[in-house]
PDB file of N, CA and C in Angstrom:
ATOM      1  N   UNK A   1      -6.262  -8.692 -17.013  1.00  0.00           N
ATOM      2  CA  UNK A   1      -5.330  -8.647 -15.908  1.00  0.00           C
ATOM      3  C   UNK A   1      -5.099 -10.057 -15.351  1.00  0.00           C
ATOM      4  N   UNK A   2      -4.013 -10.180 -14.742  1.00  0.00           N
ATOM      5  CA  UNK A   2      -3.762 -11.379 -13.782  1.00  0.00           C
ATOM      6  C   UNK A   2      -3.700 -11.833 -12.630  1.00  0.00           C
ATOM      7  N   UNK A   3      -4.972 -10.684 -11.794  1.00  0.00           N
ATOM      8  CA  UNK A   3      -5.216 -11.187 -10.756  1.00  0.00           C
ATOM      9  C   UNK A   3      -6.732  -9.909 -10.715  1.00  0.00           C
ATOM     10  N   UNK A   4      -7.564  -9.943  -9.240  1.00  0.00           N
ATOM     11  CA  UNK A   4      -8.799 -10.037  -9.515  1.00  0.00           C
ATOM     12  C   UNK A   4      -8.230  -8.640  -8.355  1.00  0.00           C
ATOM     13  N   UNK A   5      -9.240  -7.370  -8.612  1.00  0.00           N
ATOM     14  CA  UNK A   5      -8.971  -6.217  -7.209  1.00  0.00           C
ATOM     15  C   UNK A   5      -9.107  -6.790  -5.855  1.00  0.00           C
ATOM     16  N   UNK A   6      -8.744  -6.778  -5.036  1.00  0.00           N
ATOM     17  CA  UNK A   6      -9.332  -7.109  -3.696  1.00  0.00           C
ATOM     18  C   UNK A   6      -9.190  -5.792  -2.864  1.00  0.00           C
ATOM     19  N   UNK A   7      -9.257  -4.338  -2.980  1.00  0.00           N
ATOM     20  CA  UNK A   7      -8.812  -3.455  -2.697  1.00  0.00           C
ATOM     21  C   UNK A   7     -10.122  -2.352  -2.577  1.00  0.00           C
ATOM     22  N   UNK A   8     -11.090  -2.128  -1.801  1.00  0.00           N
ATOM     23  CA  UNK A   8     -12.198  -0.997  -2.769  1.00  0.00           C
ATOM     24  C   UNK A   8     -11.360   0.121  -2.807  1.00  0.00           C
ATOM     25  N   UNK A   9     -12.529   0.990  -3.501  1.00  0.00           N
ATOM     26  CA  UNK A   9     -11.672   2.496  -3.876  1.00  0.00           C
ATOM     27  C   UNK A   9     -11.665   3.360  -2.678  1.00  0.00           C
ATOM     28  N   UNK A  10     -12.279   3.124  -1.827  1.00  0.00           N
ATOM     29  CA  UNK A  10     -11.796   4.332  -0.502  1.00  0.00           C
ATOM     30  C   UNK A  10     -10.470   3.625   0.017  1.00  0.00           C
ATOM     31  N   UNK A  11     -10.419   3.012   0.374  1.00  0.00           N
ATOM     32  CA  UNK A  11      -9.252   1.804   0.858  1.00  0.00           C
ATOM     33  C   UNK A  11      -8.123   2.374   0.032  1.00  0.00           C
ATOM     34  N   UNK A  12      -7.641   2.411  -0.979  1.00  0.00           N
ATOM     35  CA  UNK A  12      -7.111   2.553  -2.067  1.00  0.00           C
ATOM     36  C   UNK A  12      -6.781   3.974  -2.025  1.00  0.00           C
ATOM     37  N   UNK A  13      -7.296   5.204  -2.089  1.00  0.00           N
ATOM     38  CA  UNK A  13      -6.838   6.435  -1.622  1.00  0.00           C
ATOM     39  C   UNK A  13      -6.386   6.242  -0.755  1.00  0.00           C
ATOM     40  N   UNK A  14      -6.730   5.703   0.893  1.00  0.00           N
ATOM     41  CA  UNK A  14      -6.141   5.578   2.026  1.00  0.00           C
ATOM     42  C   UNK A  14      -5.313   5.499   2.064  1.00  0.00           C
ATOM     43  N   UNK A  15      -4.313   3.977   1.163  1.00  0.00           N
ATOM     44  CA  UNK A  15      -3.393   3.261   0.899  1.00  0.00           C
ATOM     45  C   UNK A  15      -2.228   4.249   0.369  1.00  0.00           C
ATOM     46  N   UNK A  16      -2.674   5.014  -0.589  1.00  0.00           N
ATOM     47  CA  UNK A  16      -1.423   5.799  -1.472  1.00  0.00           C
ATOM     48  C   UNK A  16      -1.714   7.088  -0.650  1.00  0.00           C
ATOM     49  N   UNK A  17      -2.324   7.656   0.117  1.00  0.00           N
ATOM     50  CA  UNK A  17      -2.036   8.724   1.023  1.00  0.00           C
ATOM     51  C   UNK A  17      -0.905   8.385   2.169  1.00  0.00           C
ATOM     52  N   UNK A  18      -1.244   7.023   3.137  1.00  0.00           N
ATOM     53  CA  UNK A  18      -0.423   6.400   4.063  1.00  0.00           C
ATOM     54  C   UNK A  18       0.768   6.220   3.507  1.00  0.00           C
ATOM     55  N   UNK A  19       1.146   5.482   2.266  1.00  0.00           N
ATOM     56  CA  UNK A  19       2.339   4.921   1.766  1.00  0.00           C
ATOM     57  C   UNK A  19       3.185   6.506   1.403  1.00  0.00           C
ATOM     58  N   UNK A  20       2.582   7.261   0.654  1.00  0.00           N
ATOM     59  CA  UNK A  20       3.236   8.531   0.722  1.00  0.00           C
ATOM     60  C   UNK A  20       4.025   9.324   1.766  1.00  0.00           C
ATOM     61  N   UNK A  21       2.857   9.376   2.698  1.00  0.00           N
ATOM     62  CA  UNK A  21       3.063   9.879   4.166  1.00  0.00           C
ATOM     63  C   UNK A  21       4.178   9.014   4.942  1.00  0.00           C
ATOM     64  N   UNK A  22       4.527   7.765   4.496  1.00  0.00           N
ATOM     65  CA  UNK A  22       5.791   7.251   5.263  1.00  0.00           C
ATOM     66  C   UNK A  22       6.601   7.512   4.157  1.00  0.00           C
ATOM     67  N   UNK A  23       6.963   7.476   3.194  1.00  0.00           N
ATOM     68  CA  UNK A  23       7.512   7.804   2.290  1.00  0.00           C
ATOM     69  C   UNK A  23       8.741   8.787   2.605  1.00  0.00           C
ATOM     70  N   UNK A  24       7.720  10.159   3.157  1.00  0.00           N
ATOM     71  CA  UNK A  24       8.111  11.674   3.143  1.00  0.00           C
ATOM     72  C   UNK A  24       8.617  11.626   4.925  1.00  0.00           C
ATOM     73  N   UNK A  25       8.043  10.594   5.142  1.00  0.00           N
ATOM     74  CA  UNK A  25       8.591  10.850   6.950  1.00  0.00           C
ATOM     75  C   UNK A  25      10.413   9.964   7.068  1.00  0.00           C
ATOM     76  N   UNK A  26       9.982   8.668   6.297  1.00  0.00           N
ATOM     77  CA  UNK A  26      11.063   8.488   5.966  1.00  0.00           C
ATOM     78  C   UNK A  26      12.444   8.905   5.858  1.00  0.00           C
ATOM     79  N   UNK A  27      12.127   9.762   4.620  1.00  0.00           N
ATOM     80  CA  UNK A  27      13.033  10.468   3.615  1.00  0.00           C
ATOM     81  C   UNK A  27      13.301  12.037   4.860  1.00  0.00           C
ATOM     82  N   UNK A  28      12.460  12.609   5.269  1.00  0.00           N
ATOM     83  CA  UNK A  28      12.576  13.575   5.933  1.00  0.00           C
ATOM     84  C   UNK A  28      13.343  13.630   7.434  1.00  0.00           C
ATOM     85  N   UNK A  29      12.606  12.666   7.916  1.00  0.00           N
ATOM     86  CA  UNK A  29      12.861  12.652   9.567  1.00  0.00           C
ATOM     87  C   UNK A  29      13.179  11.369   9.711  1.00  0.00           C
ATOM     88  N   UNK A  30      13.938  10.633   9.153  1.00  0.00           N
ATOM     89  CA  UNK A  30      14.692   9.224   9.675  1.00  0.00           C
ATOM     90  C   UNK A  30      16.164   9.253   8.836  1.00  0.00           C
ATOM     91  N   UNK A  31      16.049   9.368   7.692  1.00  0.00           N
ATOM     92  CA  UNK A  31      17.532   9.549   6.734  1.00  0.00           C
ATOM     93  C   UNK A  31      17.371   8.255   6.504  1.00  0.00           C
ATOM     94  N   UNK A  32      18.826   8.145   6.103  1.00  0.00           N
ATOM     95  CA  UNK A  32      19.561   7.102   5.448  1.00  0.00           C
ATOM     96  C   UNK A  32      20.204   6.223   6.569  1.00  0.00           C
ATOM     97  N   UNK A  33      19.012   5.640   7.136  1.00  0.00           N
ATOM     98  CA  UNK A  33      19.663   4.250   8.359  1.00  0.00           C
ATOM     99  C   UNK A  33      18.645   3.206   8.332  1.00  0.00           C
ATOM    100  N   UNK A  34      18.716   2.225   9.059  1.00  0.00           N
ATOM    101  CA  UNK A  34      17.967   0.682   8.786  1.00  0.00           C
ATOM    102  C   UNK A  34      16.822   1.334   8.898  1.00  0.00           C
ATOM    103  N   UNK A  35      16.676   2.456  10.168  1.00  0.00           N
ATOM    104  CA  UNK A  35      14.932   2.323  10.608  1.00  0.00           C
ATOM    105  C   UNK A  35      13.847   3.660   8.807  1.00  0.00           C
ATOM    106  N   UNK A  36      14.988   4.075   8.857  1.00  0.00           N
ATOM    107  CA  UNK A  36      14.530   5.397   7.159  1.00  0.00           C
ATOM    108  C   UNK A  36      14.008   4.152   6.357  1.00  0.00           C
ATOM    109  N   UNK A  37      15.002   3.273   6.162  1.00  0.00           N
ATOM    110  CA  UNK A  37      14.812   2.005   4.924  1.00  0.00           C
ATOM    111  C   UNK A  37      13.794   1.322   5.362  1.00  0.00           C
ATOM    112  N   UNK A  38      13.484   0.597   6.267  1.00  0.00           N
ATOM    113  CA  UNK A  38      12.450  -0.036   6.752  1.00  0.00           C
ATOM    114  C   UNK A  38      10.943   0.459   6.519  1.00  0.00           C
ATOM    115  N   UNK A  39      10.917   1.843   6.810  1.00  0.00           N
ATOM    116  CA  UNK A  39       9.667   2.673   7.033  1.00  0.00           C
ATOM    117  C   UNK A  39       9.535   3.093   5.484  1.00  0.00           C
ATOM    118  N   UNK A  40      10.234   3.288   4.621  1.00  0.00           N
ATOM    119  CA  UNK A  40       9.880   3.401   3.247  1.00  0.00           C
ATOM    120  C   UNK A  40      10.292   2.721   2.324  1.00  0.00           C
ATOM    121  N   UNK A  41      10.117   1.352   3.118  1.00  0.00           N
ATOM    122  CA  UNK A  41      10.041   0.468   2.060  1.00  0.00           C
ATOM    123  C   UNK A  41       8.444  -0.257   2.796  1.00  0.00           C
ATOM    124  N   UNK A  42       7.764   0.058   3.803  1.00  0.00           N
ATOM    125  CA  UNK A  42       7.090  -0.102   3.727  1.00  0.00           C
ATOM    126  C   UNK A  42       5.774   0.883   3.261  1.00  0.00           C
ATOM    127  N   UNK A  43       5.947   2.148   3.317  1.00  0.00           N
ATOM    128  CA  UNK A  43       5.239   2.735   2.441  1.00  0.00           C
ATOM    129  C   UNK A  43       5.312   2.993   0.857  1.00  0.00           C
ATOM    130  N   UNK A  44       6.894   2.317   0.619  1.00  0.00           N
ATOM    131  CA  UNK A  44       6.317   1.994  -1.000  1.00  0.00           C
ATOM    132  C   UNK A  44       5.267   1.115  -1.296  1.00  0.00           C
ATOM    133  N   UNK A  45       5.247   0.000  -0.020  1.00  0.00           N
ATOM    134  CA  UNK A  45       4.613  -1.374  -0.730  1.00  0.00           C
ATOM    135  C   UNK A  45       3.130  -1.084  -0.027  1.00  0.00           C
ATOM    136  N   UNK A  46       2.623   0.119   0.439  1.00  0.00           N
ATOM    137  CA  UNK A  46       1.610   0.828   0.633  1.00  0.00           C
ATOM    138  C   UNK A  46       1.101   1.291  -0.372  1.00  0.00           C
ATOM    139  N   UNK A  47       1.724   2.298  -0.815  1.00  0.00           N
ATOM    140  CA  UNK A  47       1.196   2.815  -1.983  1.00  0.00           C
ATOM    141  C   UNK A  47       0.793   2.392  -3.555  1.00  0.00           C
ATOM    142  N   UNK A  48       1.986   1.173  -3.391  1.00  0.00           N
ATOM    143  CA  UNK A  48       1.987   0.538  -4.573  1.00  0.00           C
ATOM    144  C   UNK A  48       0.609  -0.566  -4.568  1.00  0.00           C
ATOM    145  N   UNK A  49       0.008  -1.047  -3.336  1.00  0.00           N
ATOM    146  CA  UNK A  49      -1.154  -1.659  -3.385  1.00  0.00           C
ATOM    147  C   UNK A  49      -2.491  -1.147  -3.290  1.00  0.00           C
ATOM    148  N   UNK A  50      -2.407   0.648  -3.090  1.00  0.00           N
ATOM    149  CA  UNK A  50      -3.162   1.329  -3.673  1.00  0.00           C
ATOM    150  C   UNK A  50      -3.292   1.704  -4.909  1.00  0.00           C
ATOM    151  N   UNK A  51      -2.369   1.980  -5.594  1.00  0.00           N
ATOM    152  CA  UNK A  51      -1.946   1.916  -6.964  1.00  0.00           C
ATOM    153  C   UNK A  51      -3.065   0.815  -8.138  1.00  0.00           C
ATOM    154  N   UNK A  52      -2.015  -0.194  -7.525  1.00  0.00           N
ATOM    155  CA  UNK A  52      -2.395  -0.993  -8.669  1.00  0.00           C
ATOM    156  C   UNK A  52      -3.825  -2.002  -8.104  1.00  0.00           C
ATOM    157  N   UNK A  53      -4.374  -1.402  -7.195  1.00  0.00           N
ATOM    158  CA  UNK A  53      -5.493  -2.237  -6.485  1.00  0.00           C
ATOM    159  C   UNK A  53      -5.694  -3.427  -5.685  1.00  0.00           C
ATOM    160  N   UNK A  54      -4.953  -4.286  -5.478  1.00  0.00           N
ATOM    161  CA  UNK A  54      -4.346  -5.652  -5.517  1.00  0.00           C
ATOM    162  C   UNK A  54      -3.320  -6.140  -4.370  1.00  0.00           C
ATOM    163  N   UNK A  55      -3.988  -6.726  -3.167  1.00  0.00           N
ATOM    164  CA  UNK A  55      -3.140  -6.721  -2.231  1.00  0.00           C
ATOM    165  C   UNK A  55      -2.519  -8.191  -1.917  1.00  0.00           C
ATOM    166  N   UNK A  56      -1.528  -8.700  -1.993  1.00  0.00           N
ATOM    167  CA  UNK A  56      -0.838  -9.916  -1.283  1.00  0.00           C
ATOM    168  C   UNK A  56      -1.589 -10.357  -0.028  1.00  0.00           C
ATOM    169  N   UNK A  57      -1.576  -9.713   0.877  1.00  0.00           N
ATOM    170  CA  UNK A  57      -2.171 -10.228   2.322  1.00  0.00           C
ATOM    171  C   UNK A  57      -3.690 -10.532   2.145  1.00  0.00           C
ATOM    172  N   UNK A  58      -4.234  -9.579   1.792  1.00  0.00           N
ATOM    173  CA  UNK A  58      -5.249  -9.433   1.269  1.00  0.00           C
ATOM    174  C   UNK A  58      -5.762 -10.616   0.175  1.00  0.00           C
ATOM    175  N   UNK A  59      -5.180 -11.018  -0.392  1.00  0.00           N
ATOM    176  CA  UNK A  59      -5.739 -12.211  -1.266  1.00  0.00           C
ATOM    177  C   UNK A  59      -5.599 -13.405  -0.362  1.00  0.00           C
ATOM    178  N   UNK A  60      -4.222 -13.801   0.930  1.00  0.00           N
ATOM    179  CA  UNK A  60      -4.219 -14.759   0.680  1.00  0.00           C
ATOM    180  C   UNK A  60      -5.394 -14.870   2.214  1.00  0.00           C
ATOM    181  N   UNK A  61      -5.558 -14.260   2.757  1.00  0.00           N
ATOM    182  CA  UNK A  61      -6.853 -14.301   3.545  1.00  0.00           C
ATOM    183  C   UNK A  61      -8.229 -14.845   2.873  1.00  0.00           C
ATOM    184  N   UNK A  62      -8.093 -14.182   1.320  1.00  0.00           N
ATOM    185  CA  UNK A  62      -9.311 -15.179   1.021  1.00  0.00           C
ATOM    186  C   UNK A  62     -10.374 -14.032   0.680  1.00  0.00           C
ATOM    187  N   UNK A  63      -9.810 -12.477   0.411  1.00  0.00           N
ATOM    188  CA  UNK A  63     -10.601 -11.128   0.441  1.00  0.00           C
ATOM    189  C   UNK A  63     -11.002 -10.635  -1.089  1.00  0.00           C
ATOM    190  N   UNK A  64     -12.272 -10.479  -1.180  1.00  0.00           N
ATOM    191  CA  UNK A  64     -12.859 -10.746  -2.326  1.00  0.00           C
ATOM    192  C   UNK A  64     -13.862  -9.338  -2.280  1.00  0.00           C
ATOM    193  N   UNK A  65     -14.110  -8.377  -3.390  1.00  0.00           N
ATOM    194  CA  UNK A  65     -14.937  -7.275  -3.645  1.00  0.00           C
ATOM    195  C   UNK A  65     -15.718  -7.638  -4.030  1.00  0.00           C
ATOM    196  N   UNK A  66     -17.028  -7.035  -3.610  1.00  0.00           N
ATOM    197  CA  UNK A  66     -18.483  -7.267  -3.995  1.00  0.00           C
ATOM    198  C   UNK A  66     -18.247  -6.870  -5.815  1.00  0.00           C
ATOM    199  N   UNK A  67     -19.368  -7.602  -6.656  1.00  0.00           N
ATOM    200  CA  UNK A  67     -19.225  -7.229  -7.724  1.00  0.00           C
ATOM    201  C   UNK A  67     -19.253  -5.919  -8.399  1.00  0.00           C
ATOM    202  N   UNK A  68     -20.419  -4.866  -7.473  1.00  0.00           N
ATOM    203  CA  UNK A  68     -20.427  -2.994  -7.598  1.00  0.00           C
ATOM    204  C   UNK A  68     -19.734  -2.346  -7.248  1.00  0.00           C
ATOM    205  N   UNK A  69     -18.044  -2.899  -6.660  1.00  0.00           N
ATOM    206  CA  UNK A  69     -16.901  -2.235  -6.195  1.00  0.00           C
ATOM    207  C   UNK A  69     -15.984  -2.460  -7.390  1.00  0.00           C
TER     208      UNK A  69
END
């Protein structure tokens, strides 16, 4: 891979439960206006850093997993 997890695995369920959950609130109870788009586009980029383990903010803080995570 090309970059290192910085994400543990409870964190990581959290992540793609939350990102979902705006997802569906989004799509459900906001529609198709700036504040719908806003709110699920931030729970894509929720879920997607549960997903793939690996967070932007998270790295550039300097956030590093113990080696048994």
């Amino acid at each position: 891979m090309l970059y290192v997890k910085n994400v543990p695995p409870v964190e990581r369920v959290i992540r793609v439960l939350m990102g979902v959950g705006l997802l569906a609130g989004a799509v459900l109870w906001l529609g198709p206006n700036t504040k719908g788009w806003v709110v699920g586009a931030l729970g894509l980029m929720a879920a997607m850093s549960g997903l793939i383990g690996w967070c932007p903010m998270c790295a550039m803080a300097g956030r590093k997993l113990d080696a048994g995570q």
